[in-house]
C-alpha atoms as a PDB file:
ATOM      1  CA  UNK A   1      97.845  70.554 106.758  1.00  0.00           C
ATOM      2  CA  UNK A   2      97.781  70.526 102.985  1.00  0.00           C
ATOM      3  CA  UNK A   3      98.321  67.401 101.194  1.00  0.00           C
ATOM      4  CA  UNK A   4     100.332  67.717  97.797  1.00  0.00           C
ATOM      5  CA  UNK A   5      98.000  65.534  95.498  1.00  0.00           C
ATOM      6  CA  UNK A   6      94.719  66.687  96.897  1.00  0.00           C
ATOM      7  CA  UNK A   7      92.644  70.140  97.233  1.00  0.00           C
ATOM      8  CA  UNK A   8      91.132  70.856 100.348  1.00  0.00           C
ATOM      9  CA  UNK A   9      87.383  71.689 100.629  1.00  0.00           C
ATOM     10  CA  UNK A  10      86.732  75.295 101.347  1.00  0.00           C
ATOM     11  CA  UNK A  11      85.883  74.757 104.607  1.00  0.00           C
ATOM     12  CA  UNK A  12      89.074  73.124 105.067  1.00  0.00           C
ATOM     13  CA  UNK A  13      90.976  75.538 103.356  1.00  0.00           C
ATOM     14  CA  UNK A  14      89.132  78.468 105.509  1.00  0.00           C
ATOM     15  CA  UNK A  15      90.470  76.531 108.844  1.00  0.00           C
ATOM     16  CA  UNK A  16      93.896  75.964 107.271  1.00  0.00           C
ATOM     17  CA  UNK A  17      93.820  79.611 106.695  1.00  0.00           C
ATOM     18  CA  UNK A  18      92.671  80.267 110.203  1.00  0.00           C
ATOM     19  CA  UNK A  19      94.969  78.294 111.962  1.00  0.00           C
ATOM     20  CA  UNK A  20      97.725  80.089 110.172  1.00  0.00           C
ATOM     21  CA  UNK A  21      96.432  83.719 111.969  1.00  0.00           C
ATOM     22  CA  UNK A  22      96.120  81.513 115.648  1.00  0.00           C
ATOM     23  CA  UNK A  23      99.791  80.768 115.339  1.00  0.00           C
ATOM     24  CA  UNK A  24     101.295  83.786 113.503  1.00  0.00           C
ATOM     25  CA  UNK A  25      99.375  87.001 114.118  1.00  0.00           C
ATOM     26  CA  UNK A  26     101.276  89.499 115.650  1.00  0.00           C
ATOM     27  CA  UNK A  27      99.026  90.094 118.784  1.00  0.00           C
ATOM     28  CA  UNK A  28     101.003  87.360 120.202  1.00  0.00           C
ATOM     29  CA  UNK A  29     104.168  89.353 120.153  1.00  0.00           C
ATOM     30  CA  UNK A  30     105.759  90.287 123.251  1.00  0.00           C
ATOM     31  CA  UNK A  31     105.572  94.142 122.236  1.00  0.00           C
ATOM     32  CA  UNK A  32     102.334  94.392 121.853  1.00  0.00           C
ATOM     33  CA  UNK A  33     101.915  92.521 125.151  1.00  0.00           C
ATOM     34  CA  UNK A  34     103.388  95.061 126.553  1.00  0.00           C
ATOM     35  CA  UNK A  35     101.400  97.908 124.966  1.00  0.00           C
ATOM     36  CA  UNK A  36      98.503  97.024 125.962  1.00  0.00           C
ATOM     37  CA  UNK A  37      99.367  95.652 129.565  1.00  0.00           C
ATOM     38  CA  UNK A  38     100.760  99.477 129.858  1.00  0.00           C
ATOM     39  CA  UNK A  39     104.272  98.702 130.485  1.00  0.00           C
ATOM     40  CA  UNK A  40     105.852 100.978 127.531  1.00  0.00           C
ATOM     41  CA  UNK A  41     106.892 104.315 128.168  1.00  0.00           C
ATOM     42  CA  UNK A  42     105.388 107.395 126.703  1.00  0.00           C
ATOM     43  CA  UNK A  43     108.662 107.054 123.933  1.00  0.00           C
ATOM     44  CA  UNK A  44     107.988 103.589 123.342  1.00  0.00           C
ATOM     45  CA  UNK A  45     104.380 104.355 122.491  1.00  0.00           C
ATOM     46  CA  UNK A  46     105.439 106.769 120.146  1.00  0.00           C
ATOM     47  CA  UNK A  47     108.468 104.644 118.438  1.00  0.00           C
ATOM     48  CA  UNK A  48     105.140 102.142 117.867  1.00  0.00           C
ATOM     49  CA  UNK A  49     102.885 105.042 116.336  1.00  0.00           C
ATOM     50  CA  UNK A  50     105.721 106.489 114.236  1.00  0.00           C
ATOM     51  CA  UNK A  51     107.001 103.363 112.885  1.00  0.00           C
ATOM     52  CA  UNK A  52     102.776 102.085 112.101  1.00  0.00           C
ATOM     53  CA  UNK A  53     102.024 104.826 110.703  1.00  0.00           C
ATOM     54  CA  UNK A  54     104.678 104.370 107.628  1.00  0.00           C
ATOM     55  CA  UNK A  55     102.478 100.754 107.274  1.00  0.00           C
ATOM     56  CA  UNK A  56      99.357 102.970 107.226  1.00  0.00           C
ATOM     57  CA  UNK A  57     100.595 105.458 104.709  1.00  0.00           C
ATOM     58  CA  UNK A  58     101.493 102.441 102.068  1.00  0.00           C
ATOM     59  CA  UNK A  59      98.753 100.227 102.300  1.00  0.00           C
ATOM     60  CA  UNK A  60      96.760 102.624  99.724  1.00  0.00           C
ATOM     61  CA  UNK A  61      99.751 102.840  97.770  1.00  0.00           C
ATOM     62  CA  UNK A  62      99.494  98.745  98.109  1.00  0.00           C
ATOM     63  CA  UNK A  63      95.791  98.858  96.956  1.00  0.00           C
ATOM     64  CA  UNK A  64      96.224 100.716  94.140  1.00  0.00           C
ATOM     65  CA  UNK A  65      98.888  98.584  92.598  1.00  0.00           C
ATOM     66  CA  UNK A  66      96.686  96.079  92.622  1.00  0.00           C
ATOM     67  CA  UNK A  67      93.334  97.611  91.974  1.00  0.00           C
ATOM     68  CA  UNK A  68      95.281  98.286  88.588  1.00  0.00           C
ATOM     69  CA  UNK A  69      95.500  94.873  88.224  1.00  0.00           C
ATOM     70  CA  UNK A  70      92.444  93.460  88.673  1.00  0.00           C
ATOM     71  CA  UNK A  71      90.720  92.270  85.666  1.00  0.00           C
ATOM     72  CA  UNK A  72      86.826  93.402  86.111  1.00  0.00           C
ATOM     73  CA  UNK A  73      84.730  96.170  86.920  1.00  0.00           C
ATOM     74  CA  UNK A  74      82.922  94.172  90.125  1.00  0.00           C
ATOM     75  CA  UNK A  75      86.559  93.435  91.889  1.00  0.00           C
ATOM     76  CA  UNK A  76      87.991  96.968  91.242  1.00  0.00           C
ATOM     77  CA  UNK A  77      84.496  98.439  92.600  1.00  0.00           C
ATOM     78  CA  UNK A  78      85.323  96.219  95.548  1.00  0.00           C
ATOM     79  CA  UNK A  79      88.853  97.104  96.202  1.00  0.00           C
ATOM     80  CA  UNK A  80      88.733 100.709  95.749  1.00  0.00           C
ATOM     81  CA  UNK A  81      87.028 101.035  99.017  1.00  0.00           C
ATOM     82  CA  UNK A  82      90.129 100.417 100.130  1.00  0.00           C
ATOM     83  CA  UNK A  83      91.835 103.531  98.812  1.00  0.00           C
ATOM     84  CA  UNK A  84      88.845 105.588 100.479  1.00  0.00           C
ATOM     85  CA  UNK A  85      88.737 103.954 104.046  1.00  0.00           C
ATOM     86  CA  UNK A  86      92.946 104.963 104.060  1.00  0.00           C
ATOM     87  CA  UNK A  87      93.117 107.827 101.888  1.00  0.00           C
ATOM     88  CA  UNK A  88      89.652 109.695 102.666  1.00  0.00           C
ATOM     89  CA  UNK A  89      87.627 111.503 100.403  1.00  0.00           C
ATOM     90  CA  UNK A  90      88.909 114.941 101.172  1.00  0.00           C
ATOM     91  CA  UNK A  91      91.911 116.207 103.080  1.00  0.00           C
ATOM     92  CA  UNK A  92      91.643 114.984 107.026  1.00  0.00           C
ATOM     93  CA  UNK A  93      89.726 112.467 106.399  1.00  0.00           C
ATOM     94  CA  UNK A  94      90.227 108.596 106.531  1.00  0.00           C
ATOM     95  CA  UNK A  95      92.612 105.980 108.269  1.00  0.00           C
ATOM     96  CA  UNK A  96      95.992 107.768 107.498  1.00  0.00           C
ATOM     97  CA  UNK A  97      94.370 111.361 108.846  1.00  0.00           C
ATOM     98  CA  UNK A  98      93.273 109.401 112.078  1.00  0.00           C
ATOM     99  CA  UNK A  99      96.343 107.604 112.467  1.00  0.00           C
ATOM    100  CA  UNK A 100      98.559 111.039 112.478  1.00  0.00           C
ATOM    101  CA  UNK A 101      95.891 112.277 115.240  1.00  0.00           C
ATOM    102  CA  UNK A 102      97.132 109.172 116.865  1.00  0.00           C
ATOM    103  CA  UNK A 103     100.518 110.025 116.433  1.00  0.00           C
ATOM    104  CA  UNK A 104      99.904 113.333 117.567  1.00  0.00           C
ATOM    105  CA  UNK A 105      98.084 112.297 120.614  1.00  0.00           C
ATOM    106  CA  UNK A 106     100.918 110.075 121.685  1.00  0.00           C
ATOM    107  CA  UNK A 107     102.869 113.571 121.168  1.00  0.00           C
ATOM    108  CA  UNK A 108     105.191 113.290 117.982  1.00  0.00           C
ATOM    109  CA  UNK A 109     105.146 116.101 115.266  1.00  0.00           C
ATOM    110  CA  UNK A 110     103.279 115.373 112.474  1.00  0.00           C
ATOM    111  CA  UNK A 111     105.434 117.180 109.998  1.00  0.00           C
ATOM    112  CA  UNK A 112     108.562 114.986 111.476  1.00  0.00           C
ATOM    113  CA  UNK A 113     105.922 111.580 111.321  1.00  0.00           C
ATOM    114  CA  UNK A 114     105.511 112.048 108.181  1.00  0.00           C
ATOM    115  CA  UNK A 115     108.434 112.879 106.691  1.00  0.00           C
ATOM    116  CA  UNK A 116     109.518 109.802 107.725  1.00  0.00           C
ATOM    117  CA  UNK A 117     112.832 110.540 109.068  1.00  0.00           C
ATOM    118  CA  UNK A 118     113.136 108.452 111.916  1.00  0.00           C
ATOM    119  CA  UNK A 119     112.363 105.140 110.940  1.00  0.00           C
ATOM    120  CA  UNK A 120     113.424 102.121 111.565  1.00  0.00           C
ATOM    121  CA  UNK A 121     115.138 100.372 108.257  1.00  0.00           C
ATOM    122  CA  UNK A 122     113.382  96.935 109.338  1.00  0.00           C
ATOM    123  CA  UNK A 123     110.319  98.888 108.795  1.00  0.00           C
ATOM    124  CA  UNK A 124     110.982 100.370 105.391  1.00  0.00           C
ATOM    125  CA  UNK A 125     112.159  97.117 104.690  1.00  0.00           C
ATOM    126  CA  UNK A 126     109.056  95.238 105.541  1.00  0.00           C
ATOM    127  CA  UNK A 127     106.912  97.659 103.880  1.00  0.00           C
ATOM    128  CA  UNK A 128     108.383  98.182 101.028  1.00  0.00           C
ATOM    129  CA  UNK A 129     108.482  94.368 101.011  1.00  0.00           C
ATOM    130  CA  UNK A 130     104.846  93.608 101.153  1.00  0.00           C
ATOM    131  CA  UNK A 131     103.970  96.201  98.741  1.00  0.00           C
ATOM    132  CA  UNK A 132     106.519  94.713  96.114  1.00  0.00           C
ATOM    133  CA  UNK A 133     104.658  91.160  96.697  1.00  0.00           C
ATOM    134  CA  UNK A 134     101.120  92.603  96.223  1.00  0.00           C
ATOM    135  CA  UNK A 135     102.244  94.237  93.121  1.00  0.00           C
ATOM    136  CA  UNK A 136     104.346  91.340  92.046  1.00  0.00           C
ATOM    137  CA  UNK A 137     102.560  88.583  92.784  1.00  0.00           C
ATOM    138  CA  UNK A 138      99.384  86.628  91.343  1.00  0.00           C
ATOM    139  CA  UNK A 139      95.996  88.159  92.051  1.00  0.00           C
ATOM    140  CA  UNK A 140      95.093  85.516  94.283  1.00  0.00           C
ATOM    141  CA  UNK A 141      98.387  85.525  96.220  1.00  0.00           C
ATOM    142  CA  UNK A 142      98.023  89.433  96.511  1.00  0.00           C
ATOM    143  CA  UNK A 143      94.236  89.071  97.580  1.00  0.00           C
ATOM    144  CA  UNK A 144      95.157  86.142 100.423  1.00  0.00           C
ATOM    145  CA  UNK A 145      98.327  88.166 102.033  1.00  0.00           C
ATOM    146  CA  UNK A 146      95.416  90.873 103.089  1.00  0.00           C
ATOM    147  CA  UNK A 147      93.792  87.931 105.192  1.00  0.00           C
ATOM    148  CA  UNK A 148      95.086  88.769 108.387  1.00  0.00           C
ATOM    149  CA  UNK A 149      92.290  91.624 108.800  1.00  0.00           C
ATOM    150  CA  UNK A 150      90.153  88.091 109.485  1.00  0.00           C
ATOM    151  CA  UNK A 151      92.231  88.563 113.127  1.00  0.00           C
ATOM    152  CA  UNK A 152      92.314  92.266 113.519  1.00  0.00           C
ATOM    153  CA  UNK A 153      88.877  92.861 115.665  1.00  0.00           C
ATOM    154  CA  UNK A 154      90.289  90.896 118.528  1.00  0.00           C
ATOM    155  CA  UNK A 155      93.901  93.145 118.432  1.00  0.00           C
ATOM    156  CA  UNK A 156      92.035  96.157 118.019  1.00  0.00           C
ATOM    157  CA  UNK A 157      89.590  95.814 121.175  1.00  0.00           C
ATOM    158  CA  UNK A 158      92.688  94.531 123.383  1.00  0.00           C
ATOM    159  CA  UNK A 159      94.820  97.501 121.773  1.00  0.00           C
ATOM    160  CA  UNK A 160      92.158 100.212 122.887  1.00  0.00           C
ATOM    161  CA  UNK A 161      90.551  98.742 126.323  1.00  0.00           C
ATOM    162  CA  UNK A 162      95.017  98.603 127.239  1.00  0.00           C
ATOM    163  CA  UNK A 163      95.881 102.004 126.236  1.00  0.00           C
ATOM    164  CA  UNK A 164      92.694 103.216 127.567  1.00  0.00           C
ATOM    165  CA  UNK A 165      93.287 101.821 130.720  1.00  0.00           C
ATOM    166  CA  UNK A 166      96.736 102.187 131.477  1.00  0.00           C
ATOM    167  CA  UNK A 167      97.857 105.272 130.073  1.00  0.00           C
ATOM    168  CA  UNK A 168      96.381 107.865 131.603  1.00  0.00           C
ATOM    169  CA  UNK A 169      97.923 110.482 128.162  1.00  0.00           C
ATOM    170  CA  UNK A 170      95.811 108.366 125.601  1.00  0.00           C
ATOM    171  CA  UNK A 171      92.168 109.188 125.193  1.00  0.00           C
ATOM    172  CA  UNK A 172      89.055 108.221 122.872  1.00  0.00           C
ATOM    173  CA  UNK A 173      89.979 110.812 120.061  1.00  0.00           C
ATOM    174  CA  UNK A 174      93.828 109.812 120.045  1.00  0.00           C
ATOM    175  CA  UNK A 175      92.629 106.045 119.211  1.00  0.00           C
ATOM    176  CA  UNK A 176      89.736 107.302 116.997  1.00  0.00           C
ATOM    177  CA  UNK A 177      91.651 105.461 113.991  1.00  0.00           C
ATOM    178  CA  UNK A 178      89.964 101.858 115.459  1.00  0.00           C
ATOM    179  CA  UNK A 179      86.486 102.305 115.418  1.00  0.00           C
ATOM    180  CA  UNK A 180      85.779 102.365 111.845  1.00  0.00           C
ATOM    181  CA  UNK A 181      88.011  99.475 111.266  1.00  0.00           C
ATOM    182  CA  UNK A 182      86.124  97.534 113.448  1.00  0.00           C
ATOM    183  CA  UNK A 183      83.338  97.224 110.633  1.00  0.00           C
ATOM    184  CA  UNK A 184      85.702  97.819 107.772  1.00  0.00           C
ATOM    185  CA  UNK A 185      88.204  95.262 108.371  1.00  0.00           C
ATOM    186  CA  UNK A 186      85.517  92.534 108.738  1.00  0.00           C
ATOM    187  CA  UNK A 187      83.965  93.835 105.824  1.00  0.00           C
ATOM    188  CA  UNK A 188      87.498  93.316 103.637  1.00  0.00           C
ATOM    189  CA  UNK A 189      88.296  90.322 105.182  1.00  0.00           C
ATOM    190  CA  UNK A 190      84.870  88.511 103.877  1.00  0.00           C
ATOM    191  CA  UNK A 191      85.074  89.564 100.288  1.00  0.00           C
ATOM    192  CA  UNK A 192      88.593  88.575 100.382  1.00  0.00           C
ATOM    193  CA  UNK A 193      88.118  85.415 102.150  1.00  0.00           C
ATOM    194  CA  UNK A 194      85.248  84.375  99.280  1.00  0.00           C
ATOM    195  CA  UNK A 195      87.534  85.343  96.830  1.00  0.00           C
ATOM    196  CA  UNK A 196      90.632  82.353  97.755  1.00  0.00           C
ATOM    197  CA  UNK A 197      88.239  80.198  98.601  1.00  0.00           C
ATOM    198  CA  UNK A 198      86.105  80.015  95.691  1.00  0.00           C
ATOM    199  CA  UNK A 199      89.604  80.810  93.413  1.00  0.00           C
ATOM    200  CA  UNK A 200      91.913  78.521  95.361  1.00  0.00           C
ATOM    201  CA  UNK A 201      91.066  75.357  93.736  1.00  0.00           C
ATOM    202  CA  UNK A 202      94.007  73.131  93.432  1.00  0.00           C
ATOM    203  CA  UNK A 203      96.686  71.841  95.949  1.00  0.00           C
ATOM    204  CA  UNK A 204      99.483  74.511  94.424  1.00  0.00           C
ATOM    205  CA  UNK A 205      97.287  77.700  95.042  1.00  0.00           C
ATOM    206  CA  UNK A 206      95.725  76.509  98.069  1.00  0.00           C
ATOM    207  CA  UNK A 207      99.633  76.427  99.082  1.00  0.00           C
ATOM    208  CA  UNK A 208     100.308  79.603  97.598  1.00  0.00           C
ATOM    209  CA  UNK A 209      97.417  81.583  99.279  1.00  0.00           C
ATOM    210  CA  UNK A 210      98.379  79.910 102.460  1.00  0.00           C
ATOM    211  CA  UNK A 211     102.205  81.250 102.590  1.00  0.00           C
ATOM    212  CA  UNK A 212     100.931  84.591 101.395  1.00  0.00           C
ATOM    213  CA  UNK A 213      98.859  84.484 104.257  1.00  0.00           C
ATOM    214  CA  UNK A 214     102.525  83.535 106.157  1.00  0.00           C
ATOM    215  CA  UNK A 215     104.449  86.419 104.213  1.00  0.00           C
ATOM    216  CA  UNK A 216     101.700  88.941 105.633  1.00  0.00           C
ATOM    217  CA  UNK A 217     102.085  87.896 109.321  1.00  0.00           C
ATOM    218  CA  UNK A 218     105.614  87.884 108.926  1.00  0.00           C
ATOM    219  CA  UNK A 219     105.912  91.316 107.596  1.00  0.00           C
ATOM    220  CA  UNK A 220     103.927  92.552 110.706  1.00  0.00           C
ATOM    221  CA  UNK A 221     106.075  90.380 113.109  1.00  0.00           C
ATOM    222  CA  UNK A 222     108.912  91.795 111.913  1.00  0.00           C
ATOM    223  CA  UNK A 223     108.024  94.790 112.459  1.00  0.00           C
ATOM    224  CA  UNK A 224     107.430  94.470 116.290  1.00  0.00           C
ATOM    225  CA  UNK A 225     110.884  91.954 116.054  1.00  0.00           C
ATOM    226  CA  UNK A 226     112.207  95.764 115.561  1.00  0.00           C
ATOM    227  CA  UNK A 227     110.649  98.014 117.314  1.00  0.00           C
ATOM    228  CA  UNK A 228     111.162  95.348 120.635  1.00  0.00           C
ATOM    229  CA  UNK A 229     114.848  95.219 119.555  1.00  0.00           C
ATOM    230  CA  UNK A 230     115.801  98.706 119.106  1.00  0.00           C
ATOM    231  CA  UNK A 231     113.134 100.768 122.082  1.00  0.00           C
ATOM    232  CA  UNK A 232     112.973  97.247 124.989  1.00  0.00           C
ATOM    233  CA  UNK A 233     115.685  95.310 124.597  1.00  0.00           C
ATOM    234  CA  UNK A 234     118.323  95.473 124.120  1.00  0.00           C
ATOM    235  CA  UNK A 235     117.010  99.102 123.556  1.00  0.00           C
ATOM    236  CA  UNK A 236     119.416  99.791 120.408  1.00  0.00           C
ATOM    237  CA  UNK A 237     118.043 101.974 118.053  1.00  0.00           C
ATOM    238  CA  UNK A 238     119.764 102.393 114.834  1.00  0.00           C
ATOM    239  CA  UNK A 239     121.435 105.686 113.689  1.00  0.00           C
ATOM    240  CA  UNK A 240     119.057 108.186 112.474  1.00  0.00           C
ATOM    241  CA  UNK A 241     116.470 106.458 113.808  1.00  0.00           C
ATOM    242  CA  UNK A 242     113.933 107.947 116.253  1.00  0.00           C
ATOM    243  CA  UNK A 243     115.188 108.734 119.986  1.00  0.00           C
ATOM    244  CA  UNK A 244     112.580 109.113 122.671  1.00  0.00           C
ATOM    245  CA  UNK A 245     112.842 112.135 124.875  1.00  0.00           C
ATOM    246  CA  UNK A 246     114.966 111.443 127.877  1.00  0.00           C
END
């Protein structure tokens, strides 16, 4: 844990940071348990897809309030990757395009997906939430709350070996959106990872990068808190929200 009068090395830091994900990531949520054991219907898969894909949409919008931030050439060449991996660099391309062919796959229209009608508000809210901090908070803070990609090649190979195997309506194409993240993510994660610990120097921003770290995993946590809330138990969705097909 972090002492108050005394910086942690950055290997320290790196394991403080790690044991953060280990605890708080949201592949230990019961929801996605039950994804990728298979034990969601077809309209619980697609309550999932429809409600990630909002996430997906904002996270360039996320990027490019802080790309506008950043202070040299060398860190906005960095981060404006980011805006091409989600946004493409031509219509049907890049991580939003494949995650509506996910959506689509799972059997949702896109024009209703993305119109985003039938949301949950604990989505919006959590959303909207983490894009406020990134353009609200310090650099570093913003920079740190995009650590938990460090975790997201072990969710992404249990996420498409379970859907794969266990429902027999997904295929290959429909979770095409994982593949390229399995190089890009880790690719984000290490510049980002350099940056806090070579910028994270003393006890207060070590702290700081650590709860943004926090913030991030609770965004995504409370996301599934939803989702498990409204489509498992006690299966309540709120008005206008999405209803699965009987």
């Amino acid at each position: 844990m972090l002492e108050a009068d005394a910086p942690l090395a950055p290997a320290a830091l790196e394991s403080e940071l790690r044991r953060i994900g280990a605890e708080r990531y949201h592949n230990l949520h019961p929801f996605h348990r039950l994804l990728h054991g298979g034990k969601l219907t077809r309209g619980q898969v697609q309550a999932w897809a429809l409600n990630r894909y909002y996430y997906q949409a904002q996270i360039p919008v996320k990027d490019a309030t802080l790309l506008a931030r950043l202070p040299t050439a060398a860190l906005r060449r960095e981060w404006r990757r980011r805006l091409v991996d989600h946004d493409g660099d031509a219509p049907g391309t890049g991580g939003i395009a494949r995650w509506m062919r996910l959506a689509e796959g799972v059997g949702l229209d896109p024009c209703y997906v993305e119109s985003g009608a039938g949301l949950l508000p604990a989505t919006r809210f959590a959303v909207d939430a983490y894009v406020a901090f990134v353009r609200e908070r310090p650099i570093l803070e913003a920079i740190a709350s995009s650590l938990t990609e460090l975790f997201s090649p072990t969710i992404i190979a249990e996420r498409v070996s379970g859907m794969l195997a266990n429902y027999d309506w997904v295929t290959e194409d429909t979770l095409a959106y994982f593949k390229p993240r399995l190089t890009q993510a880790p690719r984000d994660s290490d510049f980002a990872l350099a940056f806090v610990l070579e910028q994270a120097r003393t006890p207060a921003e070590q702290r700081a990068a650590c709860d943004a770290l926090r913030f991030k995993c609770d965004v995504l946590w409370s996301m599934l808190d939803a989702l498990h809330h409204a489509y498992v138990t006690p299966g309540l969705p709120p008005p206008g929200a999405f209803r699965p097909a009987p």
